[in-house]
PDB file of N, CA and C in Angstrom:
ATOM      1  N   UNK A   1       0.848  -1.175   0.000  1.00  0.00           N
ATOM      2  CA  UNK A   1       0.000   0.000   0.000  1.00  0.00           C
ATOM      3  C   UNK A   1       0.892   1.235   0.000  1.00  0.00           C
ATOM      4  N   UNK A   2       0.713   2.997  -0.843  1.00  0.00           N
ATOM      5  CA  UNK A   2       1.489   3.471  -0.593  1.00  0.00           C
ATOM      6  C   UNK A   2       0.553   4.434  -0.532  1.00  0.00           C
ATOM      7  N   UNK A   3       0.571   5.572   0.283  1.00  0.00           N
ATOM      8  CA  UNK A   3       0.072   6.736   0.448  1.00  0.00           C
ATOM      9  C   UNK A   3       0.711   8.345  -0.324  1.00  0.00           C
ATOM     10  N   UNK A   4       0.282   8.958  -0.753  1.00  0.00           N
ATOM     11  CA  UNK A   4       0.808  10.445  -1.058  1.00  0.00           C
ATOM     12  C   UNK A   4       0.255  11.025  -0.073  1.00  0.00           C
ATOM     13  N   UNK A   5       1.375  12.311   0.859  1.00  0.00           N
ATOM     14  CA  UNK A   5       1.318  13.016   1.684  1.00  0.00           C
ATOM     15  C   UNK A   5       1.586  14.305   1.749  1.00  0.00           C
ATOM     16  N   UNK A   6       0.872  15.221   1.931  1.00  0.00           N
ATOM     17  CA  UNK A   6       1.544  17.035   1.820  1.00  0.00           C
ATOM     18  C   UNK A   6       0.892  17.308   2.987  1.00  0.00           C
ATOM     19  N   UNK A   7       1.409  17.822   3.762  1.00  0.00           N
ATOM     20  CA  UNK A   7       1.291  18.993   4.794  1.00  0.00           C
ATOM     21  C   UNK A   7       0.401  18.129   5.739  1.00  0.00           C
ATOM     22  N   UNK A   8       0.992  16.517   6.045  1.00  0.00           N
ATOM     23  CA  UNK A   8       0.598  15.546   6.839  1.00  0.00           C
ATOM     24  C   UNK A   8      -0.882  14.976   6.765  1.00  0.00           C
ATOM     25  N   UNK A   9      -1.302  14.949   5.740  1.00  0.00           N
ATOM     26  CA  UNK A   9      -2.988  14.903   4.896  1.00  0.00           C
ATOM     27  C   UNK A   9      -2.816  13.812   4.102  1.00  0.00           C
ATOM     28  N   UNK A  10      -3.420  12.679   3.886  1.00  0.00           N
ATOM     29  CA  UNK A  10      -3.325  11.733   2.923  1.00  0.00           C
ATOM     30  C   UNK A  10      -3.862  12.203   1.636  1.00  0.00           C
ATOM     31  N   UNK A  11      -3.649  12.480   0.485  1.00  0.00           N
ATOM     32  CA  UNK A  11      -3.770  12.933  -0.651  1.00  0.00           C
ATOM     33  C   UNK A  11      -4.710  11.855  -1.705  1.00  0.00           C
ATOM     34  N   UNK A  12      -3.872  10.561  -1.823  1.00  0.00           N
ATOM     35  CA  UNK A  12      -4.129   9.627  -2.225  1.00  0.00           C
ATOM     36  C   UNK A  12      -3.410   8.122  -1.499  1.00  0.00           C
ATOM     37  N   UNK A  13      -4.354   6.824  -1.637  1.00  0.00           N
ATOM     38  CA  UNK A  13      -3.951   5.509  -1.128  1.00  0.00           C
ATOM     39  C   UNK A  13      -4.231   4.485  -1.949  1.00  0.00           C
ATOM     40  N   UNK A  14      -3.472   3.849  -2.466  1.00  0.00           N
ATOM     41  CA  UNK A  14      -3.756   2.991  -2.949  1.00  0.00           C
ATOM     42  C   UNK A  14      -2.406   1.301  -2.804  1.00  0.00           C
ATOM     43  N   UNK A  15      -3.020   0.415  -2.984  1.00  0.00           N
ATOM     44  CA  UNK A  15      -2.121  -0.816  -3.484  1.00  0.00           C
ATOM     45  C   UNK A  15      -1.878  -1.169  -4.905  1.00  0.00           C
ATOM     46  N   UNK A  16      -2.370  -0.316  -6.070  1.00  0.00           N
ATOM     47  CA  UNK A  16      -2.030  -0.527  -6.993  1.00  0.00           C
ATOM     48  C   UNK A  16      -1.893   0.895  -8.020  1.00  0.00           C
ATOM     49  N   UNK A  17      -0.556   1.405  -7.379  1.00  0.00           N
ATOM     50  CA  UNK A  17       0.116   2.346  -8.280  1.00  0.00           C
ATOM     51  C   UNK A  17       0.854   1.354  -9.000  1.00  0.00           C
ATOM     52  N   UNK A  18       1.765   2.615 -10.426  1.00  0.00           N
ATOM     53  CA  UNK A  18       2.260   2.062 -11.273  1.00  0.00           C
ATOM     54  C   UNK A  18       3.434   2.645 -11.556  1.00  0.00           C
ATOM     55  N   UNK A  19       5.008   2.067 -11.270  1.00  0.00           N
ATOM     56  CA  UNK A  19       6.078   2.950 -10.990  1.00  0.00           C
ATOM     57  C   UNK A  19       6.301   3.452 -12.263  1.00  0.00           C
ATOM     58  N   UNK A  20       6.565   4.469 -12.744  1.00  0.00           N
ATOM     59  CA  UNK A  20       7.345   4.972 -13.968  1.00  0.00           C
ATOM     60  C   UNK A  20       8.104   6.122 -13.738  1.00  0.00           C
ATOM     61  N   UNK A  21       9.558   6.000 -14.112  1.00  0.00           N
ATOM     62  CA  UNK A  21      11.040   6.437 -14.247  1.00  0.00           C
ATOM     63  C   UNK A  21      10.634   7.254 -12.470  1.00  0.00           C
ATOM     64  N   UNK A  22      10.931   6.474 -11.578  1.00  0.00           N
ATOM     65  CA  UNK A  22      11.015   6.660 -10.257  1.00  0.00           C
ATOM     66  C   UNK A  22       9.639   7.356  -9.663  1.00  0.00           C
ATOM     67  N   UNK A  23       8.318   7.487 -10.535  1.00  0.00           N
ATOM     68  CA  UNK A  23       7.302   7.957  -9.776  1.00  0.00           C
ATOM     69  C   UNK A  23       6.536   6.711  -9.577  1.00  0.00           C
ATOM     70  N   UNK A  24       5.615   6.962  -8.332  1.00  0.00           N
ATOM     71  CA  UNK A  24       4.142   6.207  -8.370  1.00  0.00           C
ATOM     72  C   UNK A  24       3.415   7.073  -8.601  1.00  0.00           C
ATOM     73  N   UNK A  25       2.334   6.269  -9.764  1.00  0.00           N
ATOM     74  CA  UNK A  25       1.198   7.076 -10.202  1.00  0.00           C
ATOM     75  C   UNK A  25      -0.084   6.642  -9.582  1.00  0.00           C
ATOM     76  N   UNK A  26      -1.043   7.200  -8.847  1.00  0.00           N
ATOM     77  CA  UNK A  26      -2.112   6.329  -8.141  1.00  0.00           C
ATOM     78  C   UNK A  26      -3.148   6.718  -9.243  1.00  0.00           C
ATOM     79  N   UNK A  27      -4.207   5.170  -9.674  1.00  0.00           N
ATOM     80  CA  UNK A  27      -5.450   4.946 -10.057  1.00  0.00           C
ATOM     81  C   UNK A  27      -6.409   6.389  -9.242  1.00  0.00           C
ATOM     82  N   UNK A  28      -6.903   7.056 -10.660  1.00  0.00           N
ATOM     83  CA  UNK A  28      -7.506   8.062 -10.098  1.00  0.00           C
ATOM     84  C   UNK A  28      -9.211   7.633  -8.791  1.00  0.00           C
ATOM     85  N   UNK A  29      -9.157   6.734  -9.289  1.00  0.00           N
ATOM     86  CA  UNK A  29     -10.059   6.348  -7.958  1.00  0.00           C
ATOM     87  C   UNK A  29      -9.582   6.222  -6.629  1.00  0.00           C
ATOM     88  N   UNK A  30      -8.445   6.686  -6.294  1.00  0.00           N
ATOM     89  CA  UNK A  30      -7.555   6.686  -5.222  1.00  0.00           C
ATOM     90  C   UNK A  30      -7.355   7.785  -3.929  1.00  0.00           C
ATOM     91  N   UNK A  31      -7.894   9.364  -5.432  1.00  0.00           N
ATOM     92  CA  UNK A  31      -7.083  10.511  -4.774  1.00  0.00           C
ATOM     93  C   UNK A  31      -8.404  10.622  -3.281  1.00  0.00           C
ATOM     94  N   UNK A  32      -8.072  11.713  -3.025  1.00  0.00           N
ATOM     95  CA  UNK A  32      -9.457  11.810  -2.264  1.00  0.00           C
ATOM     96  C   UNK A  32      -9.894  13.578  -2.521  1.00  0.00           C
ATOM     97  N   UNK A  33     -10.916  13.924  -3.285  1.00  0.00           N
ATOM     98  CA  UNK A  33     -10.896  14.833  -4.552  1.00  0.00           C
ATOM     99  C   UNK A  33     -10.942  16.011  -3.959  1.00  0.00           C
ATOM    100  N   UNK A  34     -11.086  16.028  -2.774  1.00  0.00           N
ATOM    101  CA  UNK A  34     -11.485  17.380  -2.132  1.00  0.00           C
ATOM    102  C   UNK A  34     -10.358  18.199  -1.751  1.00  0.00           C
ATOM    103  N   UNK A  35      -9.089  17.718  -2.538  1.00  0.00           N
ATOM    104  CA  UNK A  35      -7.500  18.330  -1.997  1.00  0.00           C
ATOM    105  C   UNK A  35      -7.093  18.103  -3.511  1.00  0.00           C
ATOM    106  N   UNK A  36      -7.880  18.302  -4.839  1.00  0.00           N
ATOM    107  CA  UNK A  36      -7.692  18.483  -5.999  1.00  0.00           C
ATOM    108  C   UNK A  36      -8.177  19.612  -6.516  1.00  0.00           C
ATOM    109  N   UNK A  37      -7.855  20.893  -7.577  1.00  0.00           N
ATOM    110  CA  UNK A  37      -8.431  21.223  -8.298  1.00  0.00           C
ATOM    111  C   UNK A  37      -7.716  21.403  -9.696  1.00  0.00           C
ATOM    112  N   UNK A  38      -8.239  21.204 -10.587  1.00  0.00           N
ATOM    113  CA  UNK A  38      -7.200  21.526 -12.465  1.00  0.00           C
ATOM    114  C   UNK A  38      -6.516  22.701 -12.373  1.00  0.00           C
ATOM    115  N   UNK A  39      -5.451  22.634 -13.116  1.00  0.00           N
ATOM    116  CA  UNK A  39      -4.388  23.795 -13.333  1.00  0.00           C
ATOM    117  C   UNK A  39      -4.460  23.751 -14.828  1.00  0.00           C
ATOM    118  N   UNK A  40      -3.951  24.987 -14.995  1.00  0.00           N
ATOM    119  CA  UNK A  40      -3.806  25.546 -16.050  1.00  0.00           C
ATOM    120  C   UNK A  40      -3.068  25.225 -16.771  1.00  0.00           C
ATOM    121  N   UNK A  41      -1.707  24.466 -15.901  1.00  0.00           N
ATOM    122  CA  UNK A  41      -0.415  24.147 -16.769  1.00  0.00           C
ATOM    123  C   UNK A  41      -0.465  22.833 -17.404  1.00  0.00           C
ATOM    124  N   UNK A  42       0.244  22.544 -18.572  1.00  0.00           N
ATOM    125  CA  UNK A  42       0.662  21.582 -19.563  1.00  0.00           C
ATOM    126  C   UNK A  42       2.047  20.976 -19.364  1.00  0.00           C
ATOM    127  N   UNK A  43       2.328  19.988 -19.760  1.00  0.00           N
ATOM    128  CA  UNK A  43       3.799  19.894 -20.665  1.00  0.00           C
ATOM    129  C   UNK A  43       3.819  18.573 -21.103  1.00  0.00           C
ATOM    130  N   UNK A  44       5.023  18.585 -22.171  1.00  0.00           N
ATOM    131  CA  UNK A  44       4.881  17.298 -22.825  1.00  0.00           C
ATOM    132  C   UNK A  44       6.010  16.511 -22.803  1.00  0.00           C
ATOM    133  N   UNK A  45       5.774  14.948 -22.627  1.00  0.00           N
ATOM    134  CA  UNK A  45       6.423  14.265 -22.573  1.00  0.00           C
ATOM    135  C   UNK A  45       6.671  13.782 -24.003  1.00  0.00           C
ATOM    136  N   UNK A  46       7.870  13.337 -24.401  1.00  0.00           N
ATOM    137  CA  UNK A  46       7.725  12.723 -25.778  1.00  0.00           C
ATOM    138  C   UNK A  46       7.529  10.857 -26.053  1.00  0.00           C
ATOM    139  N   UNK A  47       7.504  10.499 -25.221  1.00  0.00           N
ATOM    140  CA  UNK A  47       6.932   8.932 -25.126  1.00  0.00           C
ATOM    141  C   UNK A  47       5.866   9.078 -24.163  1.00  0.00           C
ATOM    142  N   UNK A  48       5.481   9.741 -23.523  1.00  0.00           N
ATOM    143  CA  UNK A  48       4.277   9.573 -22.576  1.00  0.00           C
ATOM    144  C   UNK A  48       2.793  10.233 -23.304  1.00  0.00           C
ATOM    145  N   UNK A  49       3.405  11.564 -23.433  1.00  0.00           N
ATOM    146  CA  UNK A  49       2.395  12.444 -24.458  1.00  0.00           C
ATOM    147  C   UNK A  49       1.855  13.922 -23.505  1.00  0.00           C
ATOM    148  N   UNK A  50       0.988  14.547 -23.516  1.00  0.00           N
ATOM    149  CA  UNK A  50       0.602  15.562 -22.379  1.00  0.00           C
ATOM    150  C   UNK A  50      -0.146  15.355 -21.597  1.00  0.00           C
ATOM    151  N   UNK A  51       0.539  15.787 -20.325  1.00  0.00           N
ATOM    152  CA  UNK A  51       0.171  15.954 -19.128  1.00  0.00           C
ATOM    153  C   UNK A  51      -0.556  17.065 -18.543  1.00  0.00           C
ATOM    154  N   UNK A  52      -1.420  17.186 -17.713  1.00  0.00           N
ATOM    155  CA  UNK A  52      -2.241  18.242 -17.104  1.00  0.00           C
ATOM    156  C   UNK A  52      -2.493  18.269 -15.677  1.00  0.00           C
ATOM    157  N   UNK A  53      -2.381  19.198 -15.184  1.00  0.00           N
ATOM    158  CA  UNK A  53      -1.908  19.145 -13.512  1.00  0.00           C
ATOM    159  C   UNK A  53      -3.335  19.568 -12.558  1.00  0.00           C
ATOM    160  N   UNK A  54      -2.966  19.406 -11.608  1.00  0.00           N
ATOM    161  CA  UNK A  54      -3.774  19.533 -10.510  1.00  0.00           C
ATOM    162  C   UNK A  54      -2.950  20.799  -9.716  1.00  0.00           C
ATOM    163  N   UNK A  55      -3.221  21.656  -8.644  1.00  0.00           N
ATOM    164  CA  UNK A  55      -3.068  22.633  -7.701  1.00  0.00           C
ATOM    165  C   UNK A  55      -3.476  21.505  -6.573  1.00  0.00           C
ATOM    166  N   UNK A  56      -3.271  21.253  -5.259  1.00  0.00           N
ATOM    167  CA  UNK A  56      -3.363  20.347  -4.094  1.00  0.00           C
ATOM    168  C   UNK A  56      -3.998  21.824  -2.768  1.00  0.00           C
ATOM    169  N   UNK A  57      -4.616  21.738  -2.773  1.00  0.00           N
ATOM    170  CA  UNK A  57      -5.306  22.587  -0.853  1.00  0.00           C
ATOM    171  C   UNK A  57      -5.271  21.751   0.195  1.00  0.00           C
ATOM    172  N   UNK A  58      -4.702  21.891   1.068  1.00  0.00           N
ATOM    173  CA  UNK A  58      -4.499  21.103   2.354  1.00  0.00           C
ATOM    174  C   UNK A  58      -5.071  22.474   3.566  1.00  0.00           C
ATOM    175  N   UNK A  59      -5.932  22.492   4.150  1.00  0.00           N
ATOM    176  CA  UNK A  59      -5.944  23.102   5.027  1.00  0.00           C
ATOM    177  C   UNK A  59      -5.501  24.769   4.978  1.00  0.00           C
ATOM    178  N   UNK A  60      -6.208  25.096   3.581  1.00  0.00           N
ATOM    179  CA  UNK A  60      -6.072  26.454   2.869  1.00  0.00           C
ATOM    180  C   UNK A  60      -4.622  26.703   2.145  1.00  0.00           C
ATOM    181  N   UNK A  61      -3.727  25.678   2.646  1.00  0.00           N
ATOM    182  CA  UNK A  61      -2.409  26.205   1.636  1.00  0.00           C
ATOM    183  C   UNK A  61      -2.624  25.368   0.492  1.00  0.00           C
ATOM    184  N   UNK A  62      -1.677  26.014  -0.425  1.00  0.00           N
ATOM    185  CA  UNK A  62      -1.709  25.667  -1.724  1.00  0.00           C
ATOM    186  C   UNK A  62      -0.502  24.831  -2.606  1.00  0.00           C
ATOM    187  N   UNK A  63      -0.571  23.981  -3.083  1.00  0.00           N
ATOM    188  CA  UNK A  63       0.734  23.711  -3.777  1.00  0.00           C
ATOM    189  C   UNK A  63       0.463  23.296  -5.171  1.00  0.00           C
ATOM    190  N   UNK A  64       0.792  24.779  -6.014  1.00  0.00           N
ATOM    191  CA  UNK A  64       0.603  24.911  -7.442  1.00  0.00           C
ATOM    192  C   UNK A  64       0.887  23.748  -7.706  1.00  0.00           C
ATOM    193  N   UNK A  65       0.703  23.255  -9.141  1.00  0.00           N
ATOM    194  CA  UNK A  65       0.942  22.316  -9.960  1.00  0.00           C
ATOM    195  C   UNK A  65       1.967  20.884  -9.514  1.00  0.00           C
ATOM    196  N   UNK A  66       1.192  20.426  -8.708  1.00  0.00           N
ATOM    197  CA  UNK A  66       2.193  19.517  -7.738  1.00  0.00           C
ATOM    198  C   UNK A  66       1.354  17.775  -8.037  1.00  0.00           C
ATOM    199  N   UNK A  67       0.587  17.912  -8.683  1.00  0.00           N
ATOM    200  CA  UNK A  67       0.400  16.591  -9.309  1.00  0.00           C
ATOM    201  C   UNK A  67       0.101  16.450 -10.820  1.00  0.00           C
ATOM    202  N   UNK A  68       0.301  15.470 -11.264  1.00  0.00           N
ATOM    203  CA  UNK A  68      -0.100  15.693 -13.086  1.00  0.00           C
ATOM    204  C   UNK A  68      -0.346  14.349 -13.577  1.00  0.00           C
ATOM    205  N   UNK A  69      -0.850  13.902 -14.826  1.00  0.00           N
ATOM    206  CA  UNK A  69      -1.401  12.961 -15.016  1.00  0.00           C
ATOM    207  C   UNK A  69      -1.906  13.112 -16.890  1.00  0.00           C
ATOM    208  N   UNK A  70      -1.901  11.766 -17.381  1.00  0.00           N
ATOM    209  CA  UNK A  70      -2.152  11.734 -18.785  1.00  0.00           C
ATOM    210  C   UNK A  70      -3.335  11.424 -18.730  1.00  0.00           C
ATOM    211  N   UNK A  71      -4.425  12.816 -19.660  1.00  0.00           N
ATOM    212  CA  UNK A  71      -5.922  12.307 -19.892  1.00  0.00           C
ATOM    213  C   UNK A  71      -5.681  11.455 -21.267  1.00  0.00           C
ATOM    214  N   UNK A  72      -4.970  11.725 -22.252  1.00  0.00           N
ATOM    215  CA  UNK A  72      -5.028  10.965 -23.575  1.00  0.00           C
ATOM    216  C   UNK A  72      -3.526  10.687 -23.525  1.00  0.00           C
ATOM    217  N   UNK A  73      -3.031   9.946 -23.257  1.00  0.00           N
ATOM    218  CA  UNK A  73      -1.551   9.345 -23.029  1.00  0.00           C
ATOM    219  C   UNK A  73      -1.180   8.816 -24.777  1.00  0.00           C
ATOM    220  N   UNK A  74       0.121   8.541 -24.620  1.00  0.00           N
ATOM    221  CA  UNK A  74       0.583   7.688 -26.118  1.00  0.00           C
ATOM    222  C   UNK A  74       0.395   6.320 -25.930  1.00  0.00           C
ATOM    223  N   UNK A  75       0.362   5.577 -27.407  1.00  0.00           N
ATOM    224  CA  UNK A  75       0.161   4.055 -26.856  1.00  0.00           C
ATOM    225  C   UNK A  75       1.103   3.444 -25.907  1.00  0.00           C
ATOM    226  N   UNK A  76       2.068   4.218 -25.716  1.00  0.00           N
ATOM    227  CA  UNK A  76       3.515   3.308 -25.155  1.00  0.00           C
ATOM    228  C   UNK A  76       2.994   3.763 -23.197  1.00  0.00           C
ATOM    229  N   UNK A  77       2.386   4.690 -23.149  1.00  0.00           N
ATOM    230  CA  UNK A  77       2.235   5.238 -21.923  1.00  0.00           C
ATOM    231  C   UNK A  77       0.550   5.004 -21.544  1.00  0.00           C
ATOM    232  N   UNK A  78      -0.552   4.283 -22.100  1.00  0.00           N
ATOM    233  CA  UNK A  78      -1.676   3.861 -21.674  1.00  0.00           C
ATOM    234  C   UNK A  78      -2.186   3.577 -20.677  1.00  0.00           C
ATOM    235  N   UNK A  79      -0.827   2.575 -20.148  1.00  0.00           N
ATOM    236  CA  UNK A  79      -1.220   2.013 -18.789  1.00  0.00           C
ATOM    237  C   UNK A  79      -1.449   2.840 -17.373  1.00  0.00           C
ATOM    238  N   UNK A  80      -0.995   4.382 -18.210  1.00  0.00           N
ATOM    239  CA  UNK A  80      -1.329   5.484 -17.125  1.00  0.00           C
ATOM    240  C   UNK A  80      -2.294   6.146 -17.030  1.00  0.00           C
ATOM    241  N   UNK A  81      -3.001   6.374 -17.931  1.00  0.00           N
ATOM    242  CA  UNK A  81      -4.136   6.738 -18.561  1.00  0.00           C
ATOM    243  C   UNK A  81      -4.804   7.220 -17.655  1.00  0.00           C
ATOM    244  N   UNK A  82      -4.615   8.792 -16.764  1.00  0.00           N
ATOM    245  CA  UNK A  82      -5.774   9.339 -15.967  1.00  0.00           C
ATOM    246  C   UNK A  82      -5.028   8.848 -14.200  1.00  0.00           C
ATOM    247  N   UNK A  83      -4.074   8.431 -14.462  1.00  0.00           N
ATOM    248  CA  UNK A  83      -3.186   7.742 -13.008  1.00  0.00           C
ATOM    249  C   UNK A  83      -2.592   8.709 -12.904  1.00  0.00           C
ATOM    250  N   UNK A  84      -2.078   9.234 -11.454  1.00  0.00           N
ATOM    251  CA  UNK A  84      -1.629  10.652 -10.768  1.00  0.00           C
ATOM    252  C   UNK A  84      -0.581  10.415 -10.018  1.00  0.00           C
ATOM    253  N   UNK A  85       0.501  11.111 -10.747  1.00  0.00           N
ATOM    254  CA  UNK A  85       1.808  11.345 -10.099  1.00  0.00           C
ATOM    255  C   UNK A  85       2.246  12.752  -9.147  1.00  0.00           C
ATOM    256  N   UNK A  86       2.748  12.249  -8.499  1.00  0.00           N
ATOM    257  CA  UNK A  86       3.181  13.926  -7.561  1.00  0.00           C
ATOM    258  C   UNK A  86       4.568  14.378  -7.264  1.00  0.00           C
ATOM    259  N   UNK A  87       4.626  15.520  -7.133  1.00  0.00           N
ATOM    260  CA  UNK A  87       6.467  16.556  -7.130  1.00  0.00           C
ATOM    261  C   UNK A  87       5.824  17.510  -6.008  1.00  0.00           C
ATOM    262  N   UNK A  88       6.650  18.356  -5.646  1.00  0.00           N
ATOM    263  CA  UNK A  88       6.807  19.864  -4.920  1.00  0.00           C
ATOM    264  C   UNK A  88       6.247  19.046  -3.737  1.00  0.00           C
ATOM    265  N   UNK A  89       6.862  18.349  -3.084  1.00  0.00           N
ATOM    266  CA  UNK A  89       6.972  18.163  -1.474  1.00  0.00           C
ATOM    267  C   UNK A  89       6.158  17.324  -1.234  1.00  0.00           C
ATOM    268  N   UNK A  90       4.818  16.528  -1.926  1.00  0.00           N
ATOM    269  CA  UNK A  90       4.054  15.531  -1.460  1.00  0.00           C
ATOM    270  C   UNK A  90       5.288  14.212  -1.909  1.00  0.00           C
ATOM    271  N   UNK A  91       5.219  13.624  -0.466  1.00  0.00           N
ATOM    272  CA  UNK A  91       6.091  12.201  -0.452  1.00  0.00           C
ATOM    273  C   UNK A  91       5.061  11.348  -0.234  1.00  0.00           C
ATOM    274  N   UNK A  92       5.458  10.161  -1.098  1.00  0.00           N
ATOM    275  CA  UNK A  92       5.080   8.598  -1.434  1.00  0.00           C
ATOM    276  C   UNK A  92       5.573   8.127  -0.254  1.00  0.00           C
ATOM    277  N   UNK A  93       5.118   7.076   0.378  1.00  0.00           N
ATOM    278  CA  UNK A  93       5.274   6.073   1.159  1.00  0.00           C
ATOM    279  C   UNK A  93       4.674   5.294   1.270  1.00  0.00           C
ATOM    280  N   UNK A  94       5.437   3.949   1.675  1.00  0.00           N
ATOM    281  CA  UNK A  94       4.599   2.626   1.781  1.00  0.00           C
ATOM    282  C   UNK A  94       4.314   2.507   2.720  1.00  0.00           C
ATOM    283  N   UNK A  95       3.241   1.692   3.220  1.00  0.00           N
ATOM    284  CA  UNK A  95       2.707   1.584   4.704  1.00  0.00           C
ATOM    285  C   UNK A  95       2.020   0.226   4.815  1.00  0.00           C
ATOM    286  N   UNK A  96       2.281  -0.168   5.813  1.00  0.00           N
ATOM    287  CA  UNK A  96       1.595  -1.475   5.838  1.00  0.00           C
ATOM    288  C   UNK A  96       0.433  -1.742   6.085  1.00  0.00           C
ATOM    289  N   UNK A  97      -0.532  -2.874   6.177  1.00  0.00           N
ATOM    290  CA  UNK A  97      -1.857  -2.706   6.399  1.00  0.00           C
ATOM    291  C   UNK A  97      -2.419  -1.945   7.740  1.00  0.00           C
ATOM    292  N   UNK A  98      -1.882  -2.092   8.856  1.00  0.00           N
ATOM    293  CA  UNK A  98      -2.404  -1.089   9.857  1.00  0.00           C
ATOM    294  C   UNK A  98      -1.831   0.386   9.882  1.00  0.00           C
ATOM    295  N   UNK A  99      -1.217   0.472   8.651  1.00  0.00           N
ATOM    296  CA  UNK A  99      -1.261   1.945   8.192  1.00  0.00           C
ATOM    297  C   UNK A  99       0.105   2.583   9.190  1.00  0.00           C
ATOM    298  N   UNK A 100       1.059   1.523   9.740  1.00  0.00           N
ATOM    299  CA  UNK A 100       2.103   2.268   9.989  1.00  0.00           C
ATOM    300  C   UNK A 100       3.406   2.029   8.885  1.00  0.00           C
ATOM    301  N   UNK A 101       4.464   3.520   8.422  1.00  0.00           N
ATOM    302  CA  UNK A 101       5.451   3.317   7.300  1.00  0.00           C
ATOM    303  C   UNK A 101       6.134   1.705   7.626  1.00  0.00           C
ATOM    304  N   UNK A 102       6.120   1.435   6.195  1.00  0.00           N
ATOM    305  CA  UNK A 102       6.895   0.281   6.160  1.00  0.00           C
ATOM    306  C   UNK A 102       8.132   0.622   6.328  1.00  0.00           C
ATOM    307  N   UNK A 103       8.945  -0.044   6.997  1.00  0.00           N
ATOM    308  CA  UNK A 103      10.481   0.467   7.783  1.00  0.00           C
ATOM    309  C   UNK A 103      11.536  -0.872   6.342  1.00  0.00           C
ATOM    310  N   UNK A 104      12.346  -0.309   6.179  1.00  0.00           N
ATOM    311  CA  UNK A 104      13.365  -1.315   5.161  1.00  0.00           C
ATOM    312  C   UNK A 104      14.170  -2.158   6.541  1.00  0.00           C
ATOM    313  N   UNK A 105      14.421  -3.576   6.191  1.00  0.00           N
ATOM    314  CA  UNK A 105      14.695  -4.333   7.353  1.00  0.00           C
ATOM    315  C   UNK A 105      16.549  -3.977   7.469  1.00  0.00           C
ATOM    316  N   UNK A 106      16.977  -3.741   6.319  1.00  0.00           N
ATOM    317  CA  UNK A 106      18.460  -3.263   6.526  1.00  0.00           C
ATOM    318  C   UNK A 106      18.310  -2.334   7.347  1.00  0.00           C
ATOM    319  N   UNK A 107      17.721  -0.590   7.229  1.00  0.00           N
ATOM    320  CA  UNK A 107      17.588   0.321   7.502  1.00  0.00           C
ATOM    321  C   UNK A 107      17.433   0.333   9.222  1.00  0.00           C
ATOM    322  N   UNK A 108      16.241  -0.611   9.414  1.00  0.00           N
ATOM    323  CA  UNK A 108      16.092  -0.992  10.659  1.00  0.00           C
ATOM    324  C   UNK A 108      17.294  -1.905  11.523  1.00  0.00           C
ATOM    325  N   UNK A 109      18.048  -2.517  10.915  1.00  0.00           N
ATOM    326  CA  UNK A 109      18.982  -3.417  11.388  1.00  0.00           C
ATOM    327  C   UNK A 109      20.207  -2.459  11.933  1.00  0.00           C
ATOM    328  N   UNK A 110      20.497  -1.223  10.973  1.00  0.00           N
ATOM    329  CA  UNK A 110      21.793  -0.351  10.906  1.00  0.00           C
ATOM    330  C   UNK A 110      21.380   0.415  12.409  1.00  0.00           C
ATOM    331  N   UNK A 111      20.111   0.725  12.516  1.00  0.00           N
ATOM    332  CA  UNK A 111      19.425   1.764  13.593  1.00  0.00           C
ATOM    333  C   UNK A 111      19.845   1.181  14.879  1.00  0.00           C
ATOM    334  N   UNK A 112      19.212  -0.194  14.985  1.00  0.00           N
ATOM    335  CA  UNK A 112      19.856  -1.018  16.363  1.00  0.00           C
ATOM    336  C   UNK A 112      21.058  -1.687  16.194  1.00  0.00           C
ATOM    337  N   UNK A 113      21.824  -1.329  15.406  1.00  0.00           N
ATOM    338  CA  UNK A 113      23.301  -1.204  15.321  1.00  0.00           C
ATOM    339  C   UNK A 113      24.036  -0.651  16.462  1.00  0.00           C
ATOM    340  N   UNK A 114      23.520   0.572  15.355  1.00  0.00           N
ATOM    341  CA  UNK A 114      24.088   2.347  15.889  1.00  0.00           C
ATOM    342  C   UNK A 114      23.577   2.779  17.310  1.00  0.00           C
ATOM    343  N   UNK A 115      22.291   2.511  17.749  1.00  0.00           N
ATOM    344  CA  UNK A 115      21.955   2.988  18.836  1.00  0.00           C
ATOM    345  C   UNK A 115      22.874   1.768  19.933  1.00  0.00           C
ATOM    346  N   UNK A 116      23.610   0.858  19.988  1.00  0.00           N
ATOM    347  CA  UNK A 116      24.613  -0.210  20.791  1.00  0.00           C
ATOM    348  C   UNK A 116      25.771   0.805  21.175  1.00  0.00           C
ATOM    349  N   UNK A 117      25.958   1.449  19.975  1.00  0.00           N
ATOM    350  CA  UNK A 117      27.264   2.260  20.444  1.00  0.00           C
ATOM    351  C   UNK A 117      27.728   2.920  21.247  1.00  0.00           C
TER     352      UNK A 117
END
């Protein structure tokens, strides 16, 4: 399961994002819409095709153009088709089913390492 997070607000949750060139994109049935509205801005990918963004409101702040997503994608990029990626400070994380971050077991191993010392 991975969550998108801005300004400590779950954005979107899902178990079936779709990684592409280091993003997760969540199934737009995911977001939770009331921390969405359309932006104005564009840009284009040249294997993906154009993208169109969202503005994010969390508790009256704002974070311009901080998610984006293909309404008519290229054939090579379909499988995204309307799936929502995020930049400008909302972080991805995985979480496990009772909804606490999944910890990496190295990461965790180095911690009670270091705290012996």
């Amino acid at each position: 399961m991975y969550q998108a997070i801005w300004n400590d607000v779950v954005l979107a949750e899902s178990e079936e994002t779709i990684r592409v060139e280091g993003n997760h994109y969540f199934p737009p049935t995911s977001l939770i819409s009331v921390h969405f509205s359309k932006a104005s801005l564009t840009s284009q990918c040249a294997w993906k095709g154009t993208a169109q963004y969202y503005t994010l409101s969390v508790d009256g702040q704002k974070n311009a153009n901080a998610a984006w997503y293909y309404p008519d994608p290229t054939s090579a990029a379909e499988n995204i088709r309307n799936y929502v990626a995020f930049s400008n400070g909302v972080r991805v994380v995985a979480v496990q089913e009772n909804g606490e971050p999944r910890v990496n077991p190295f990461v965790a191993l180095c911690r009670r390492v270091m705290t012996r010392r």
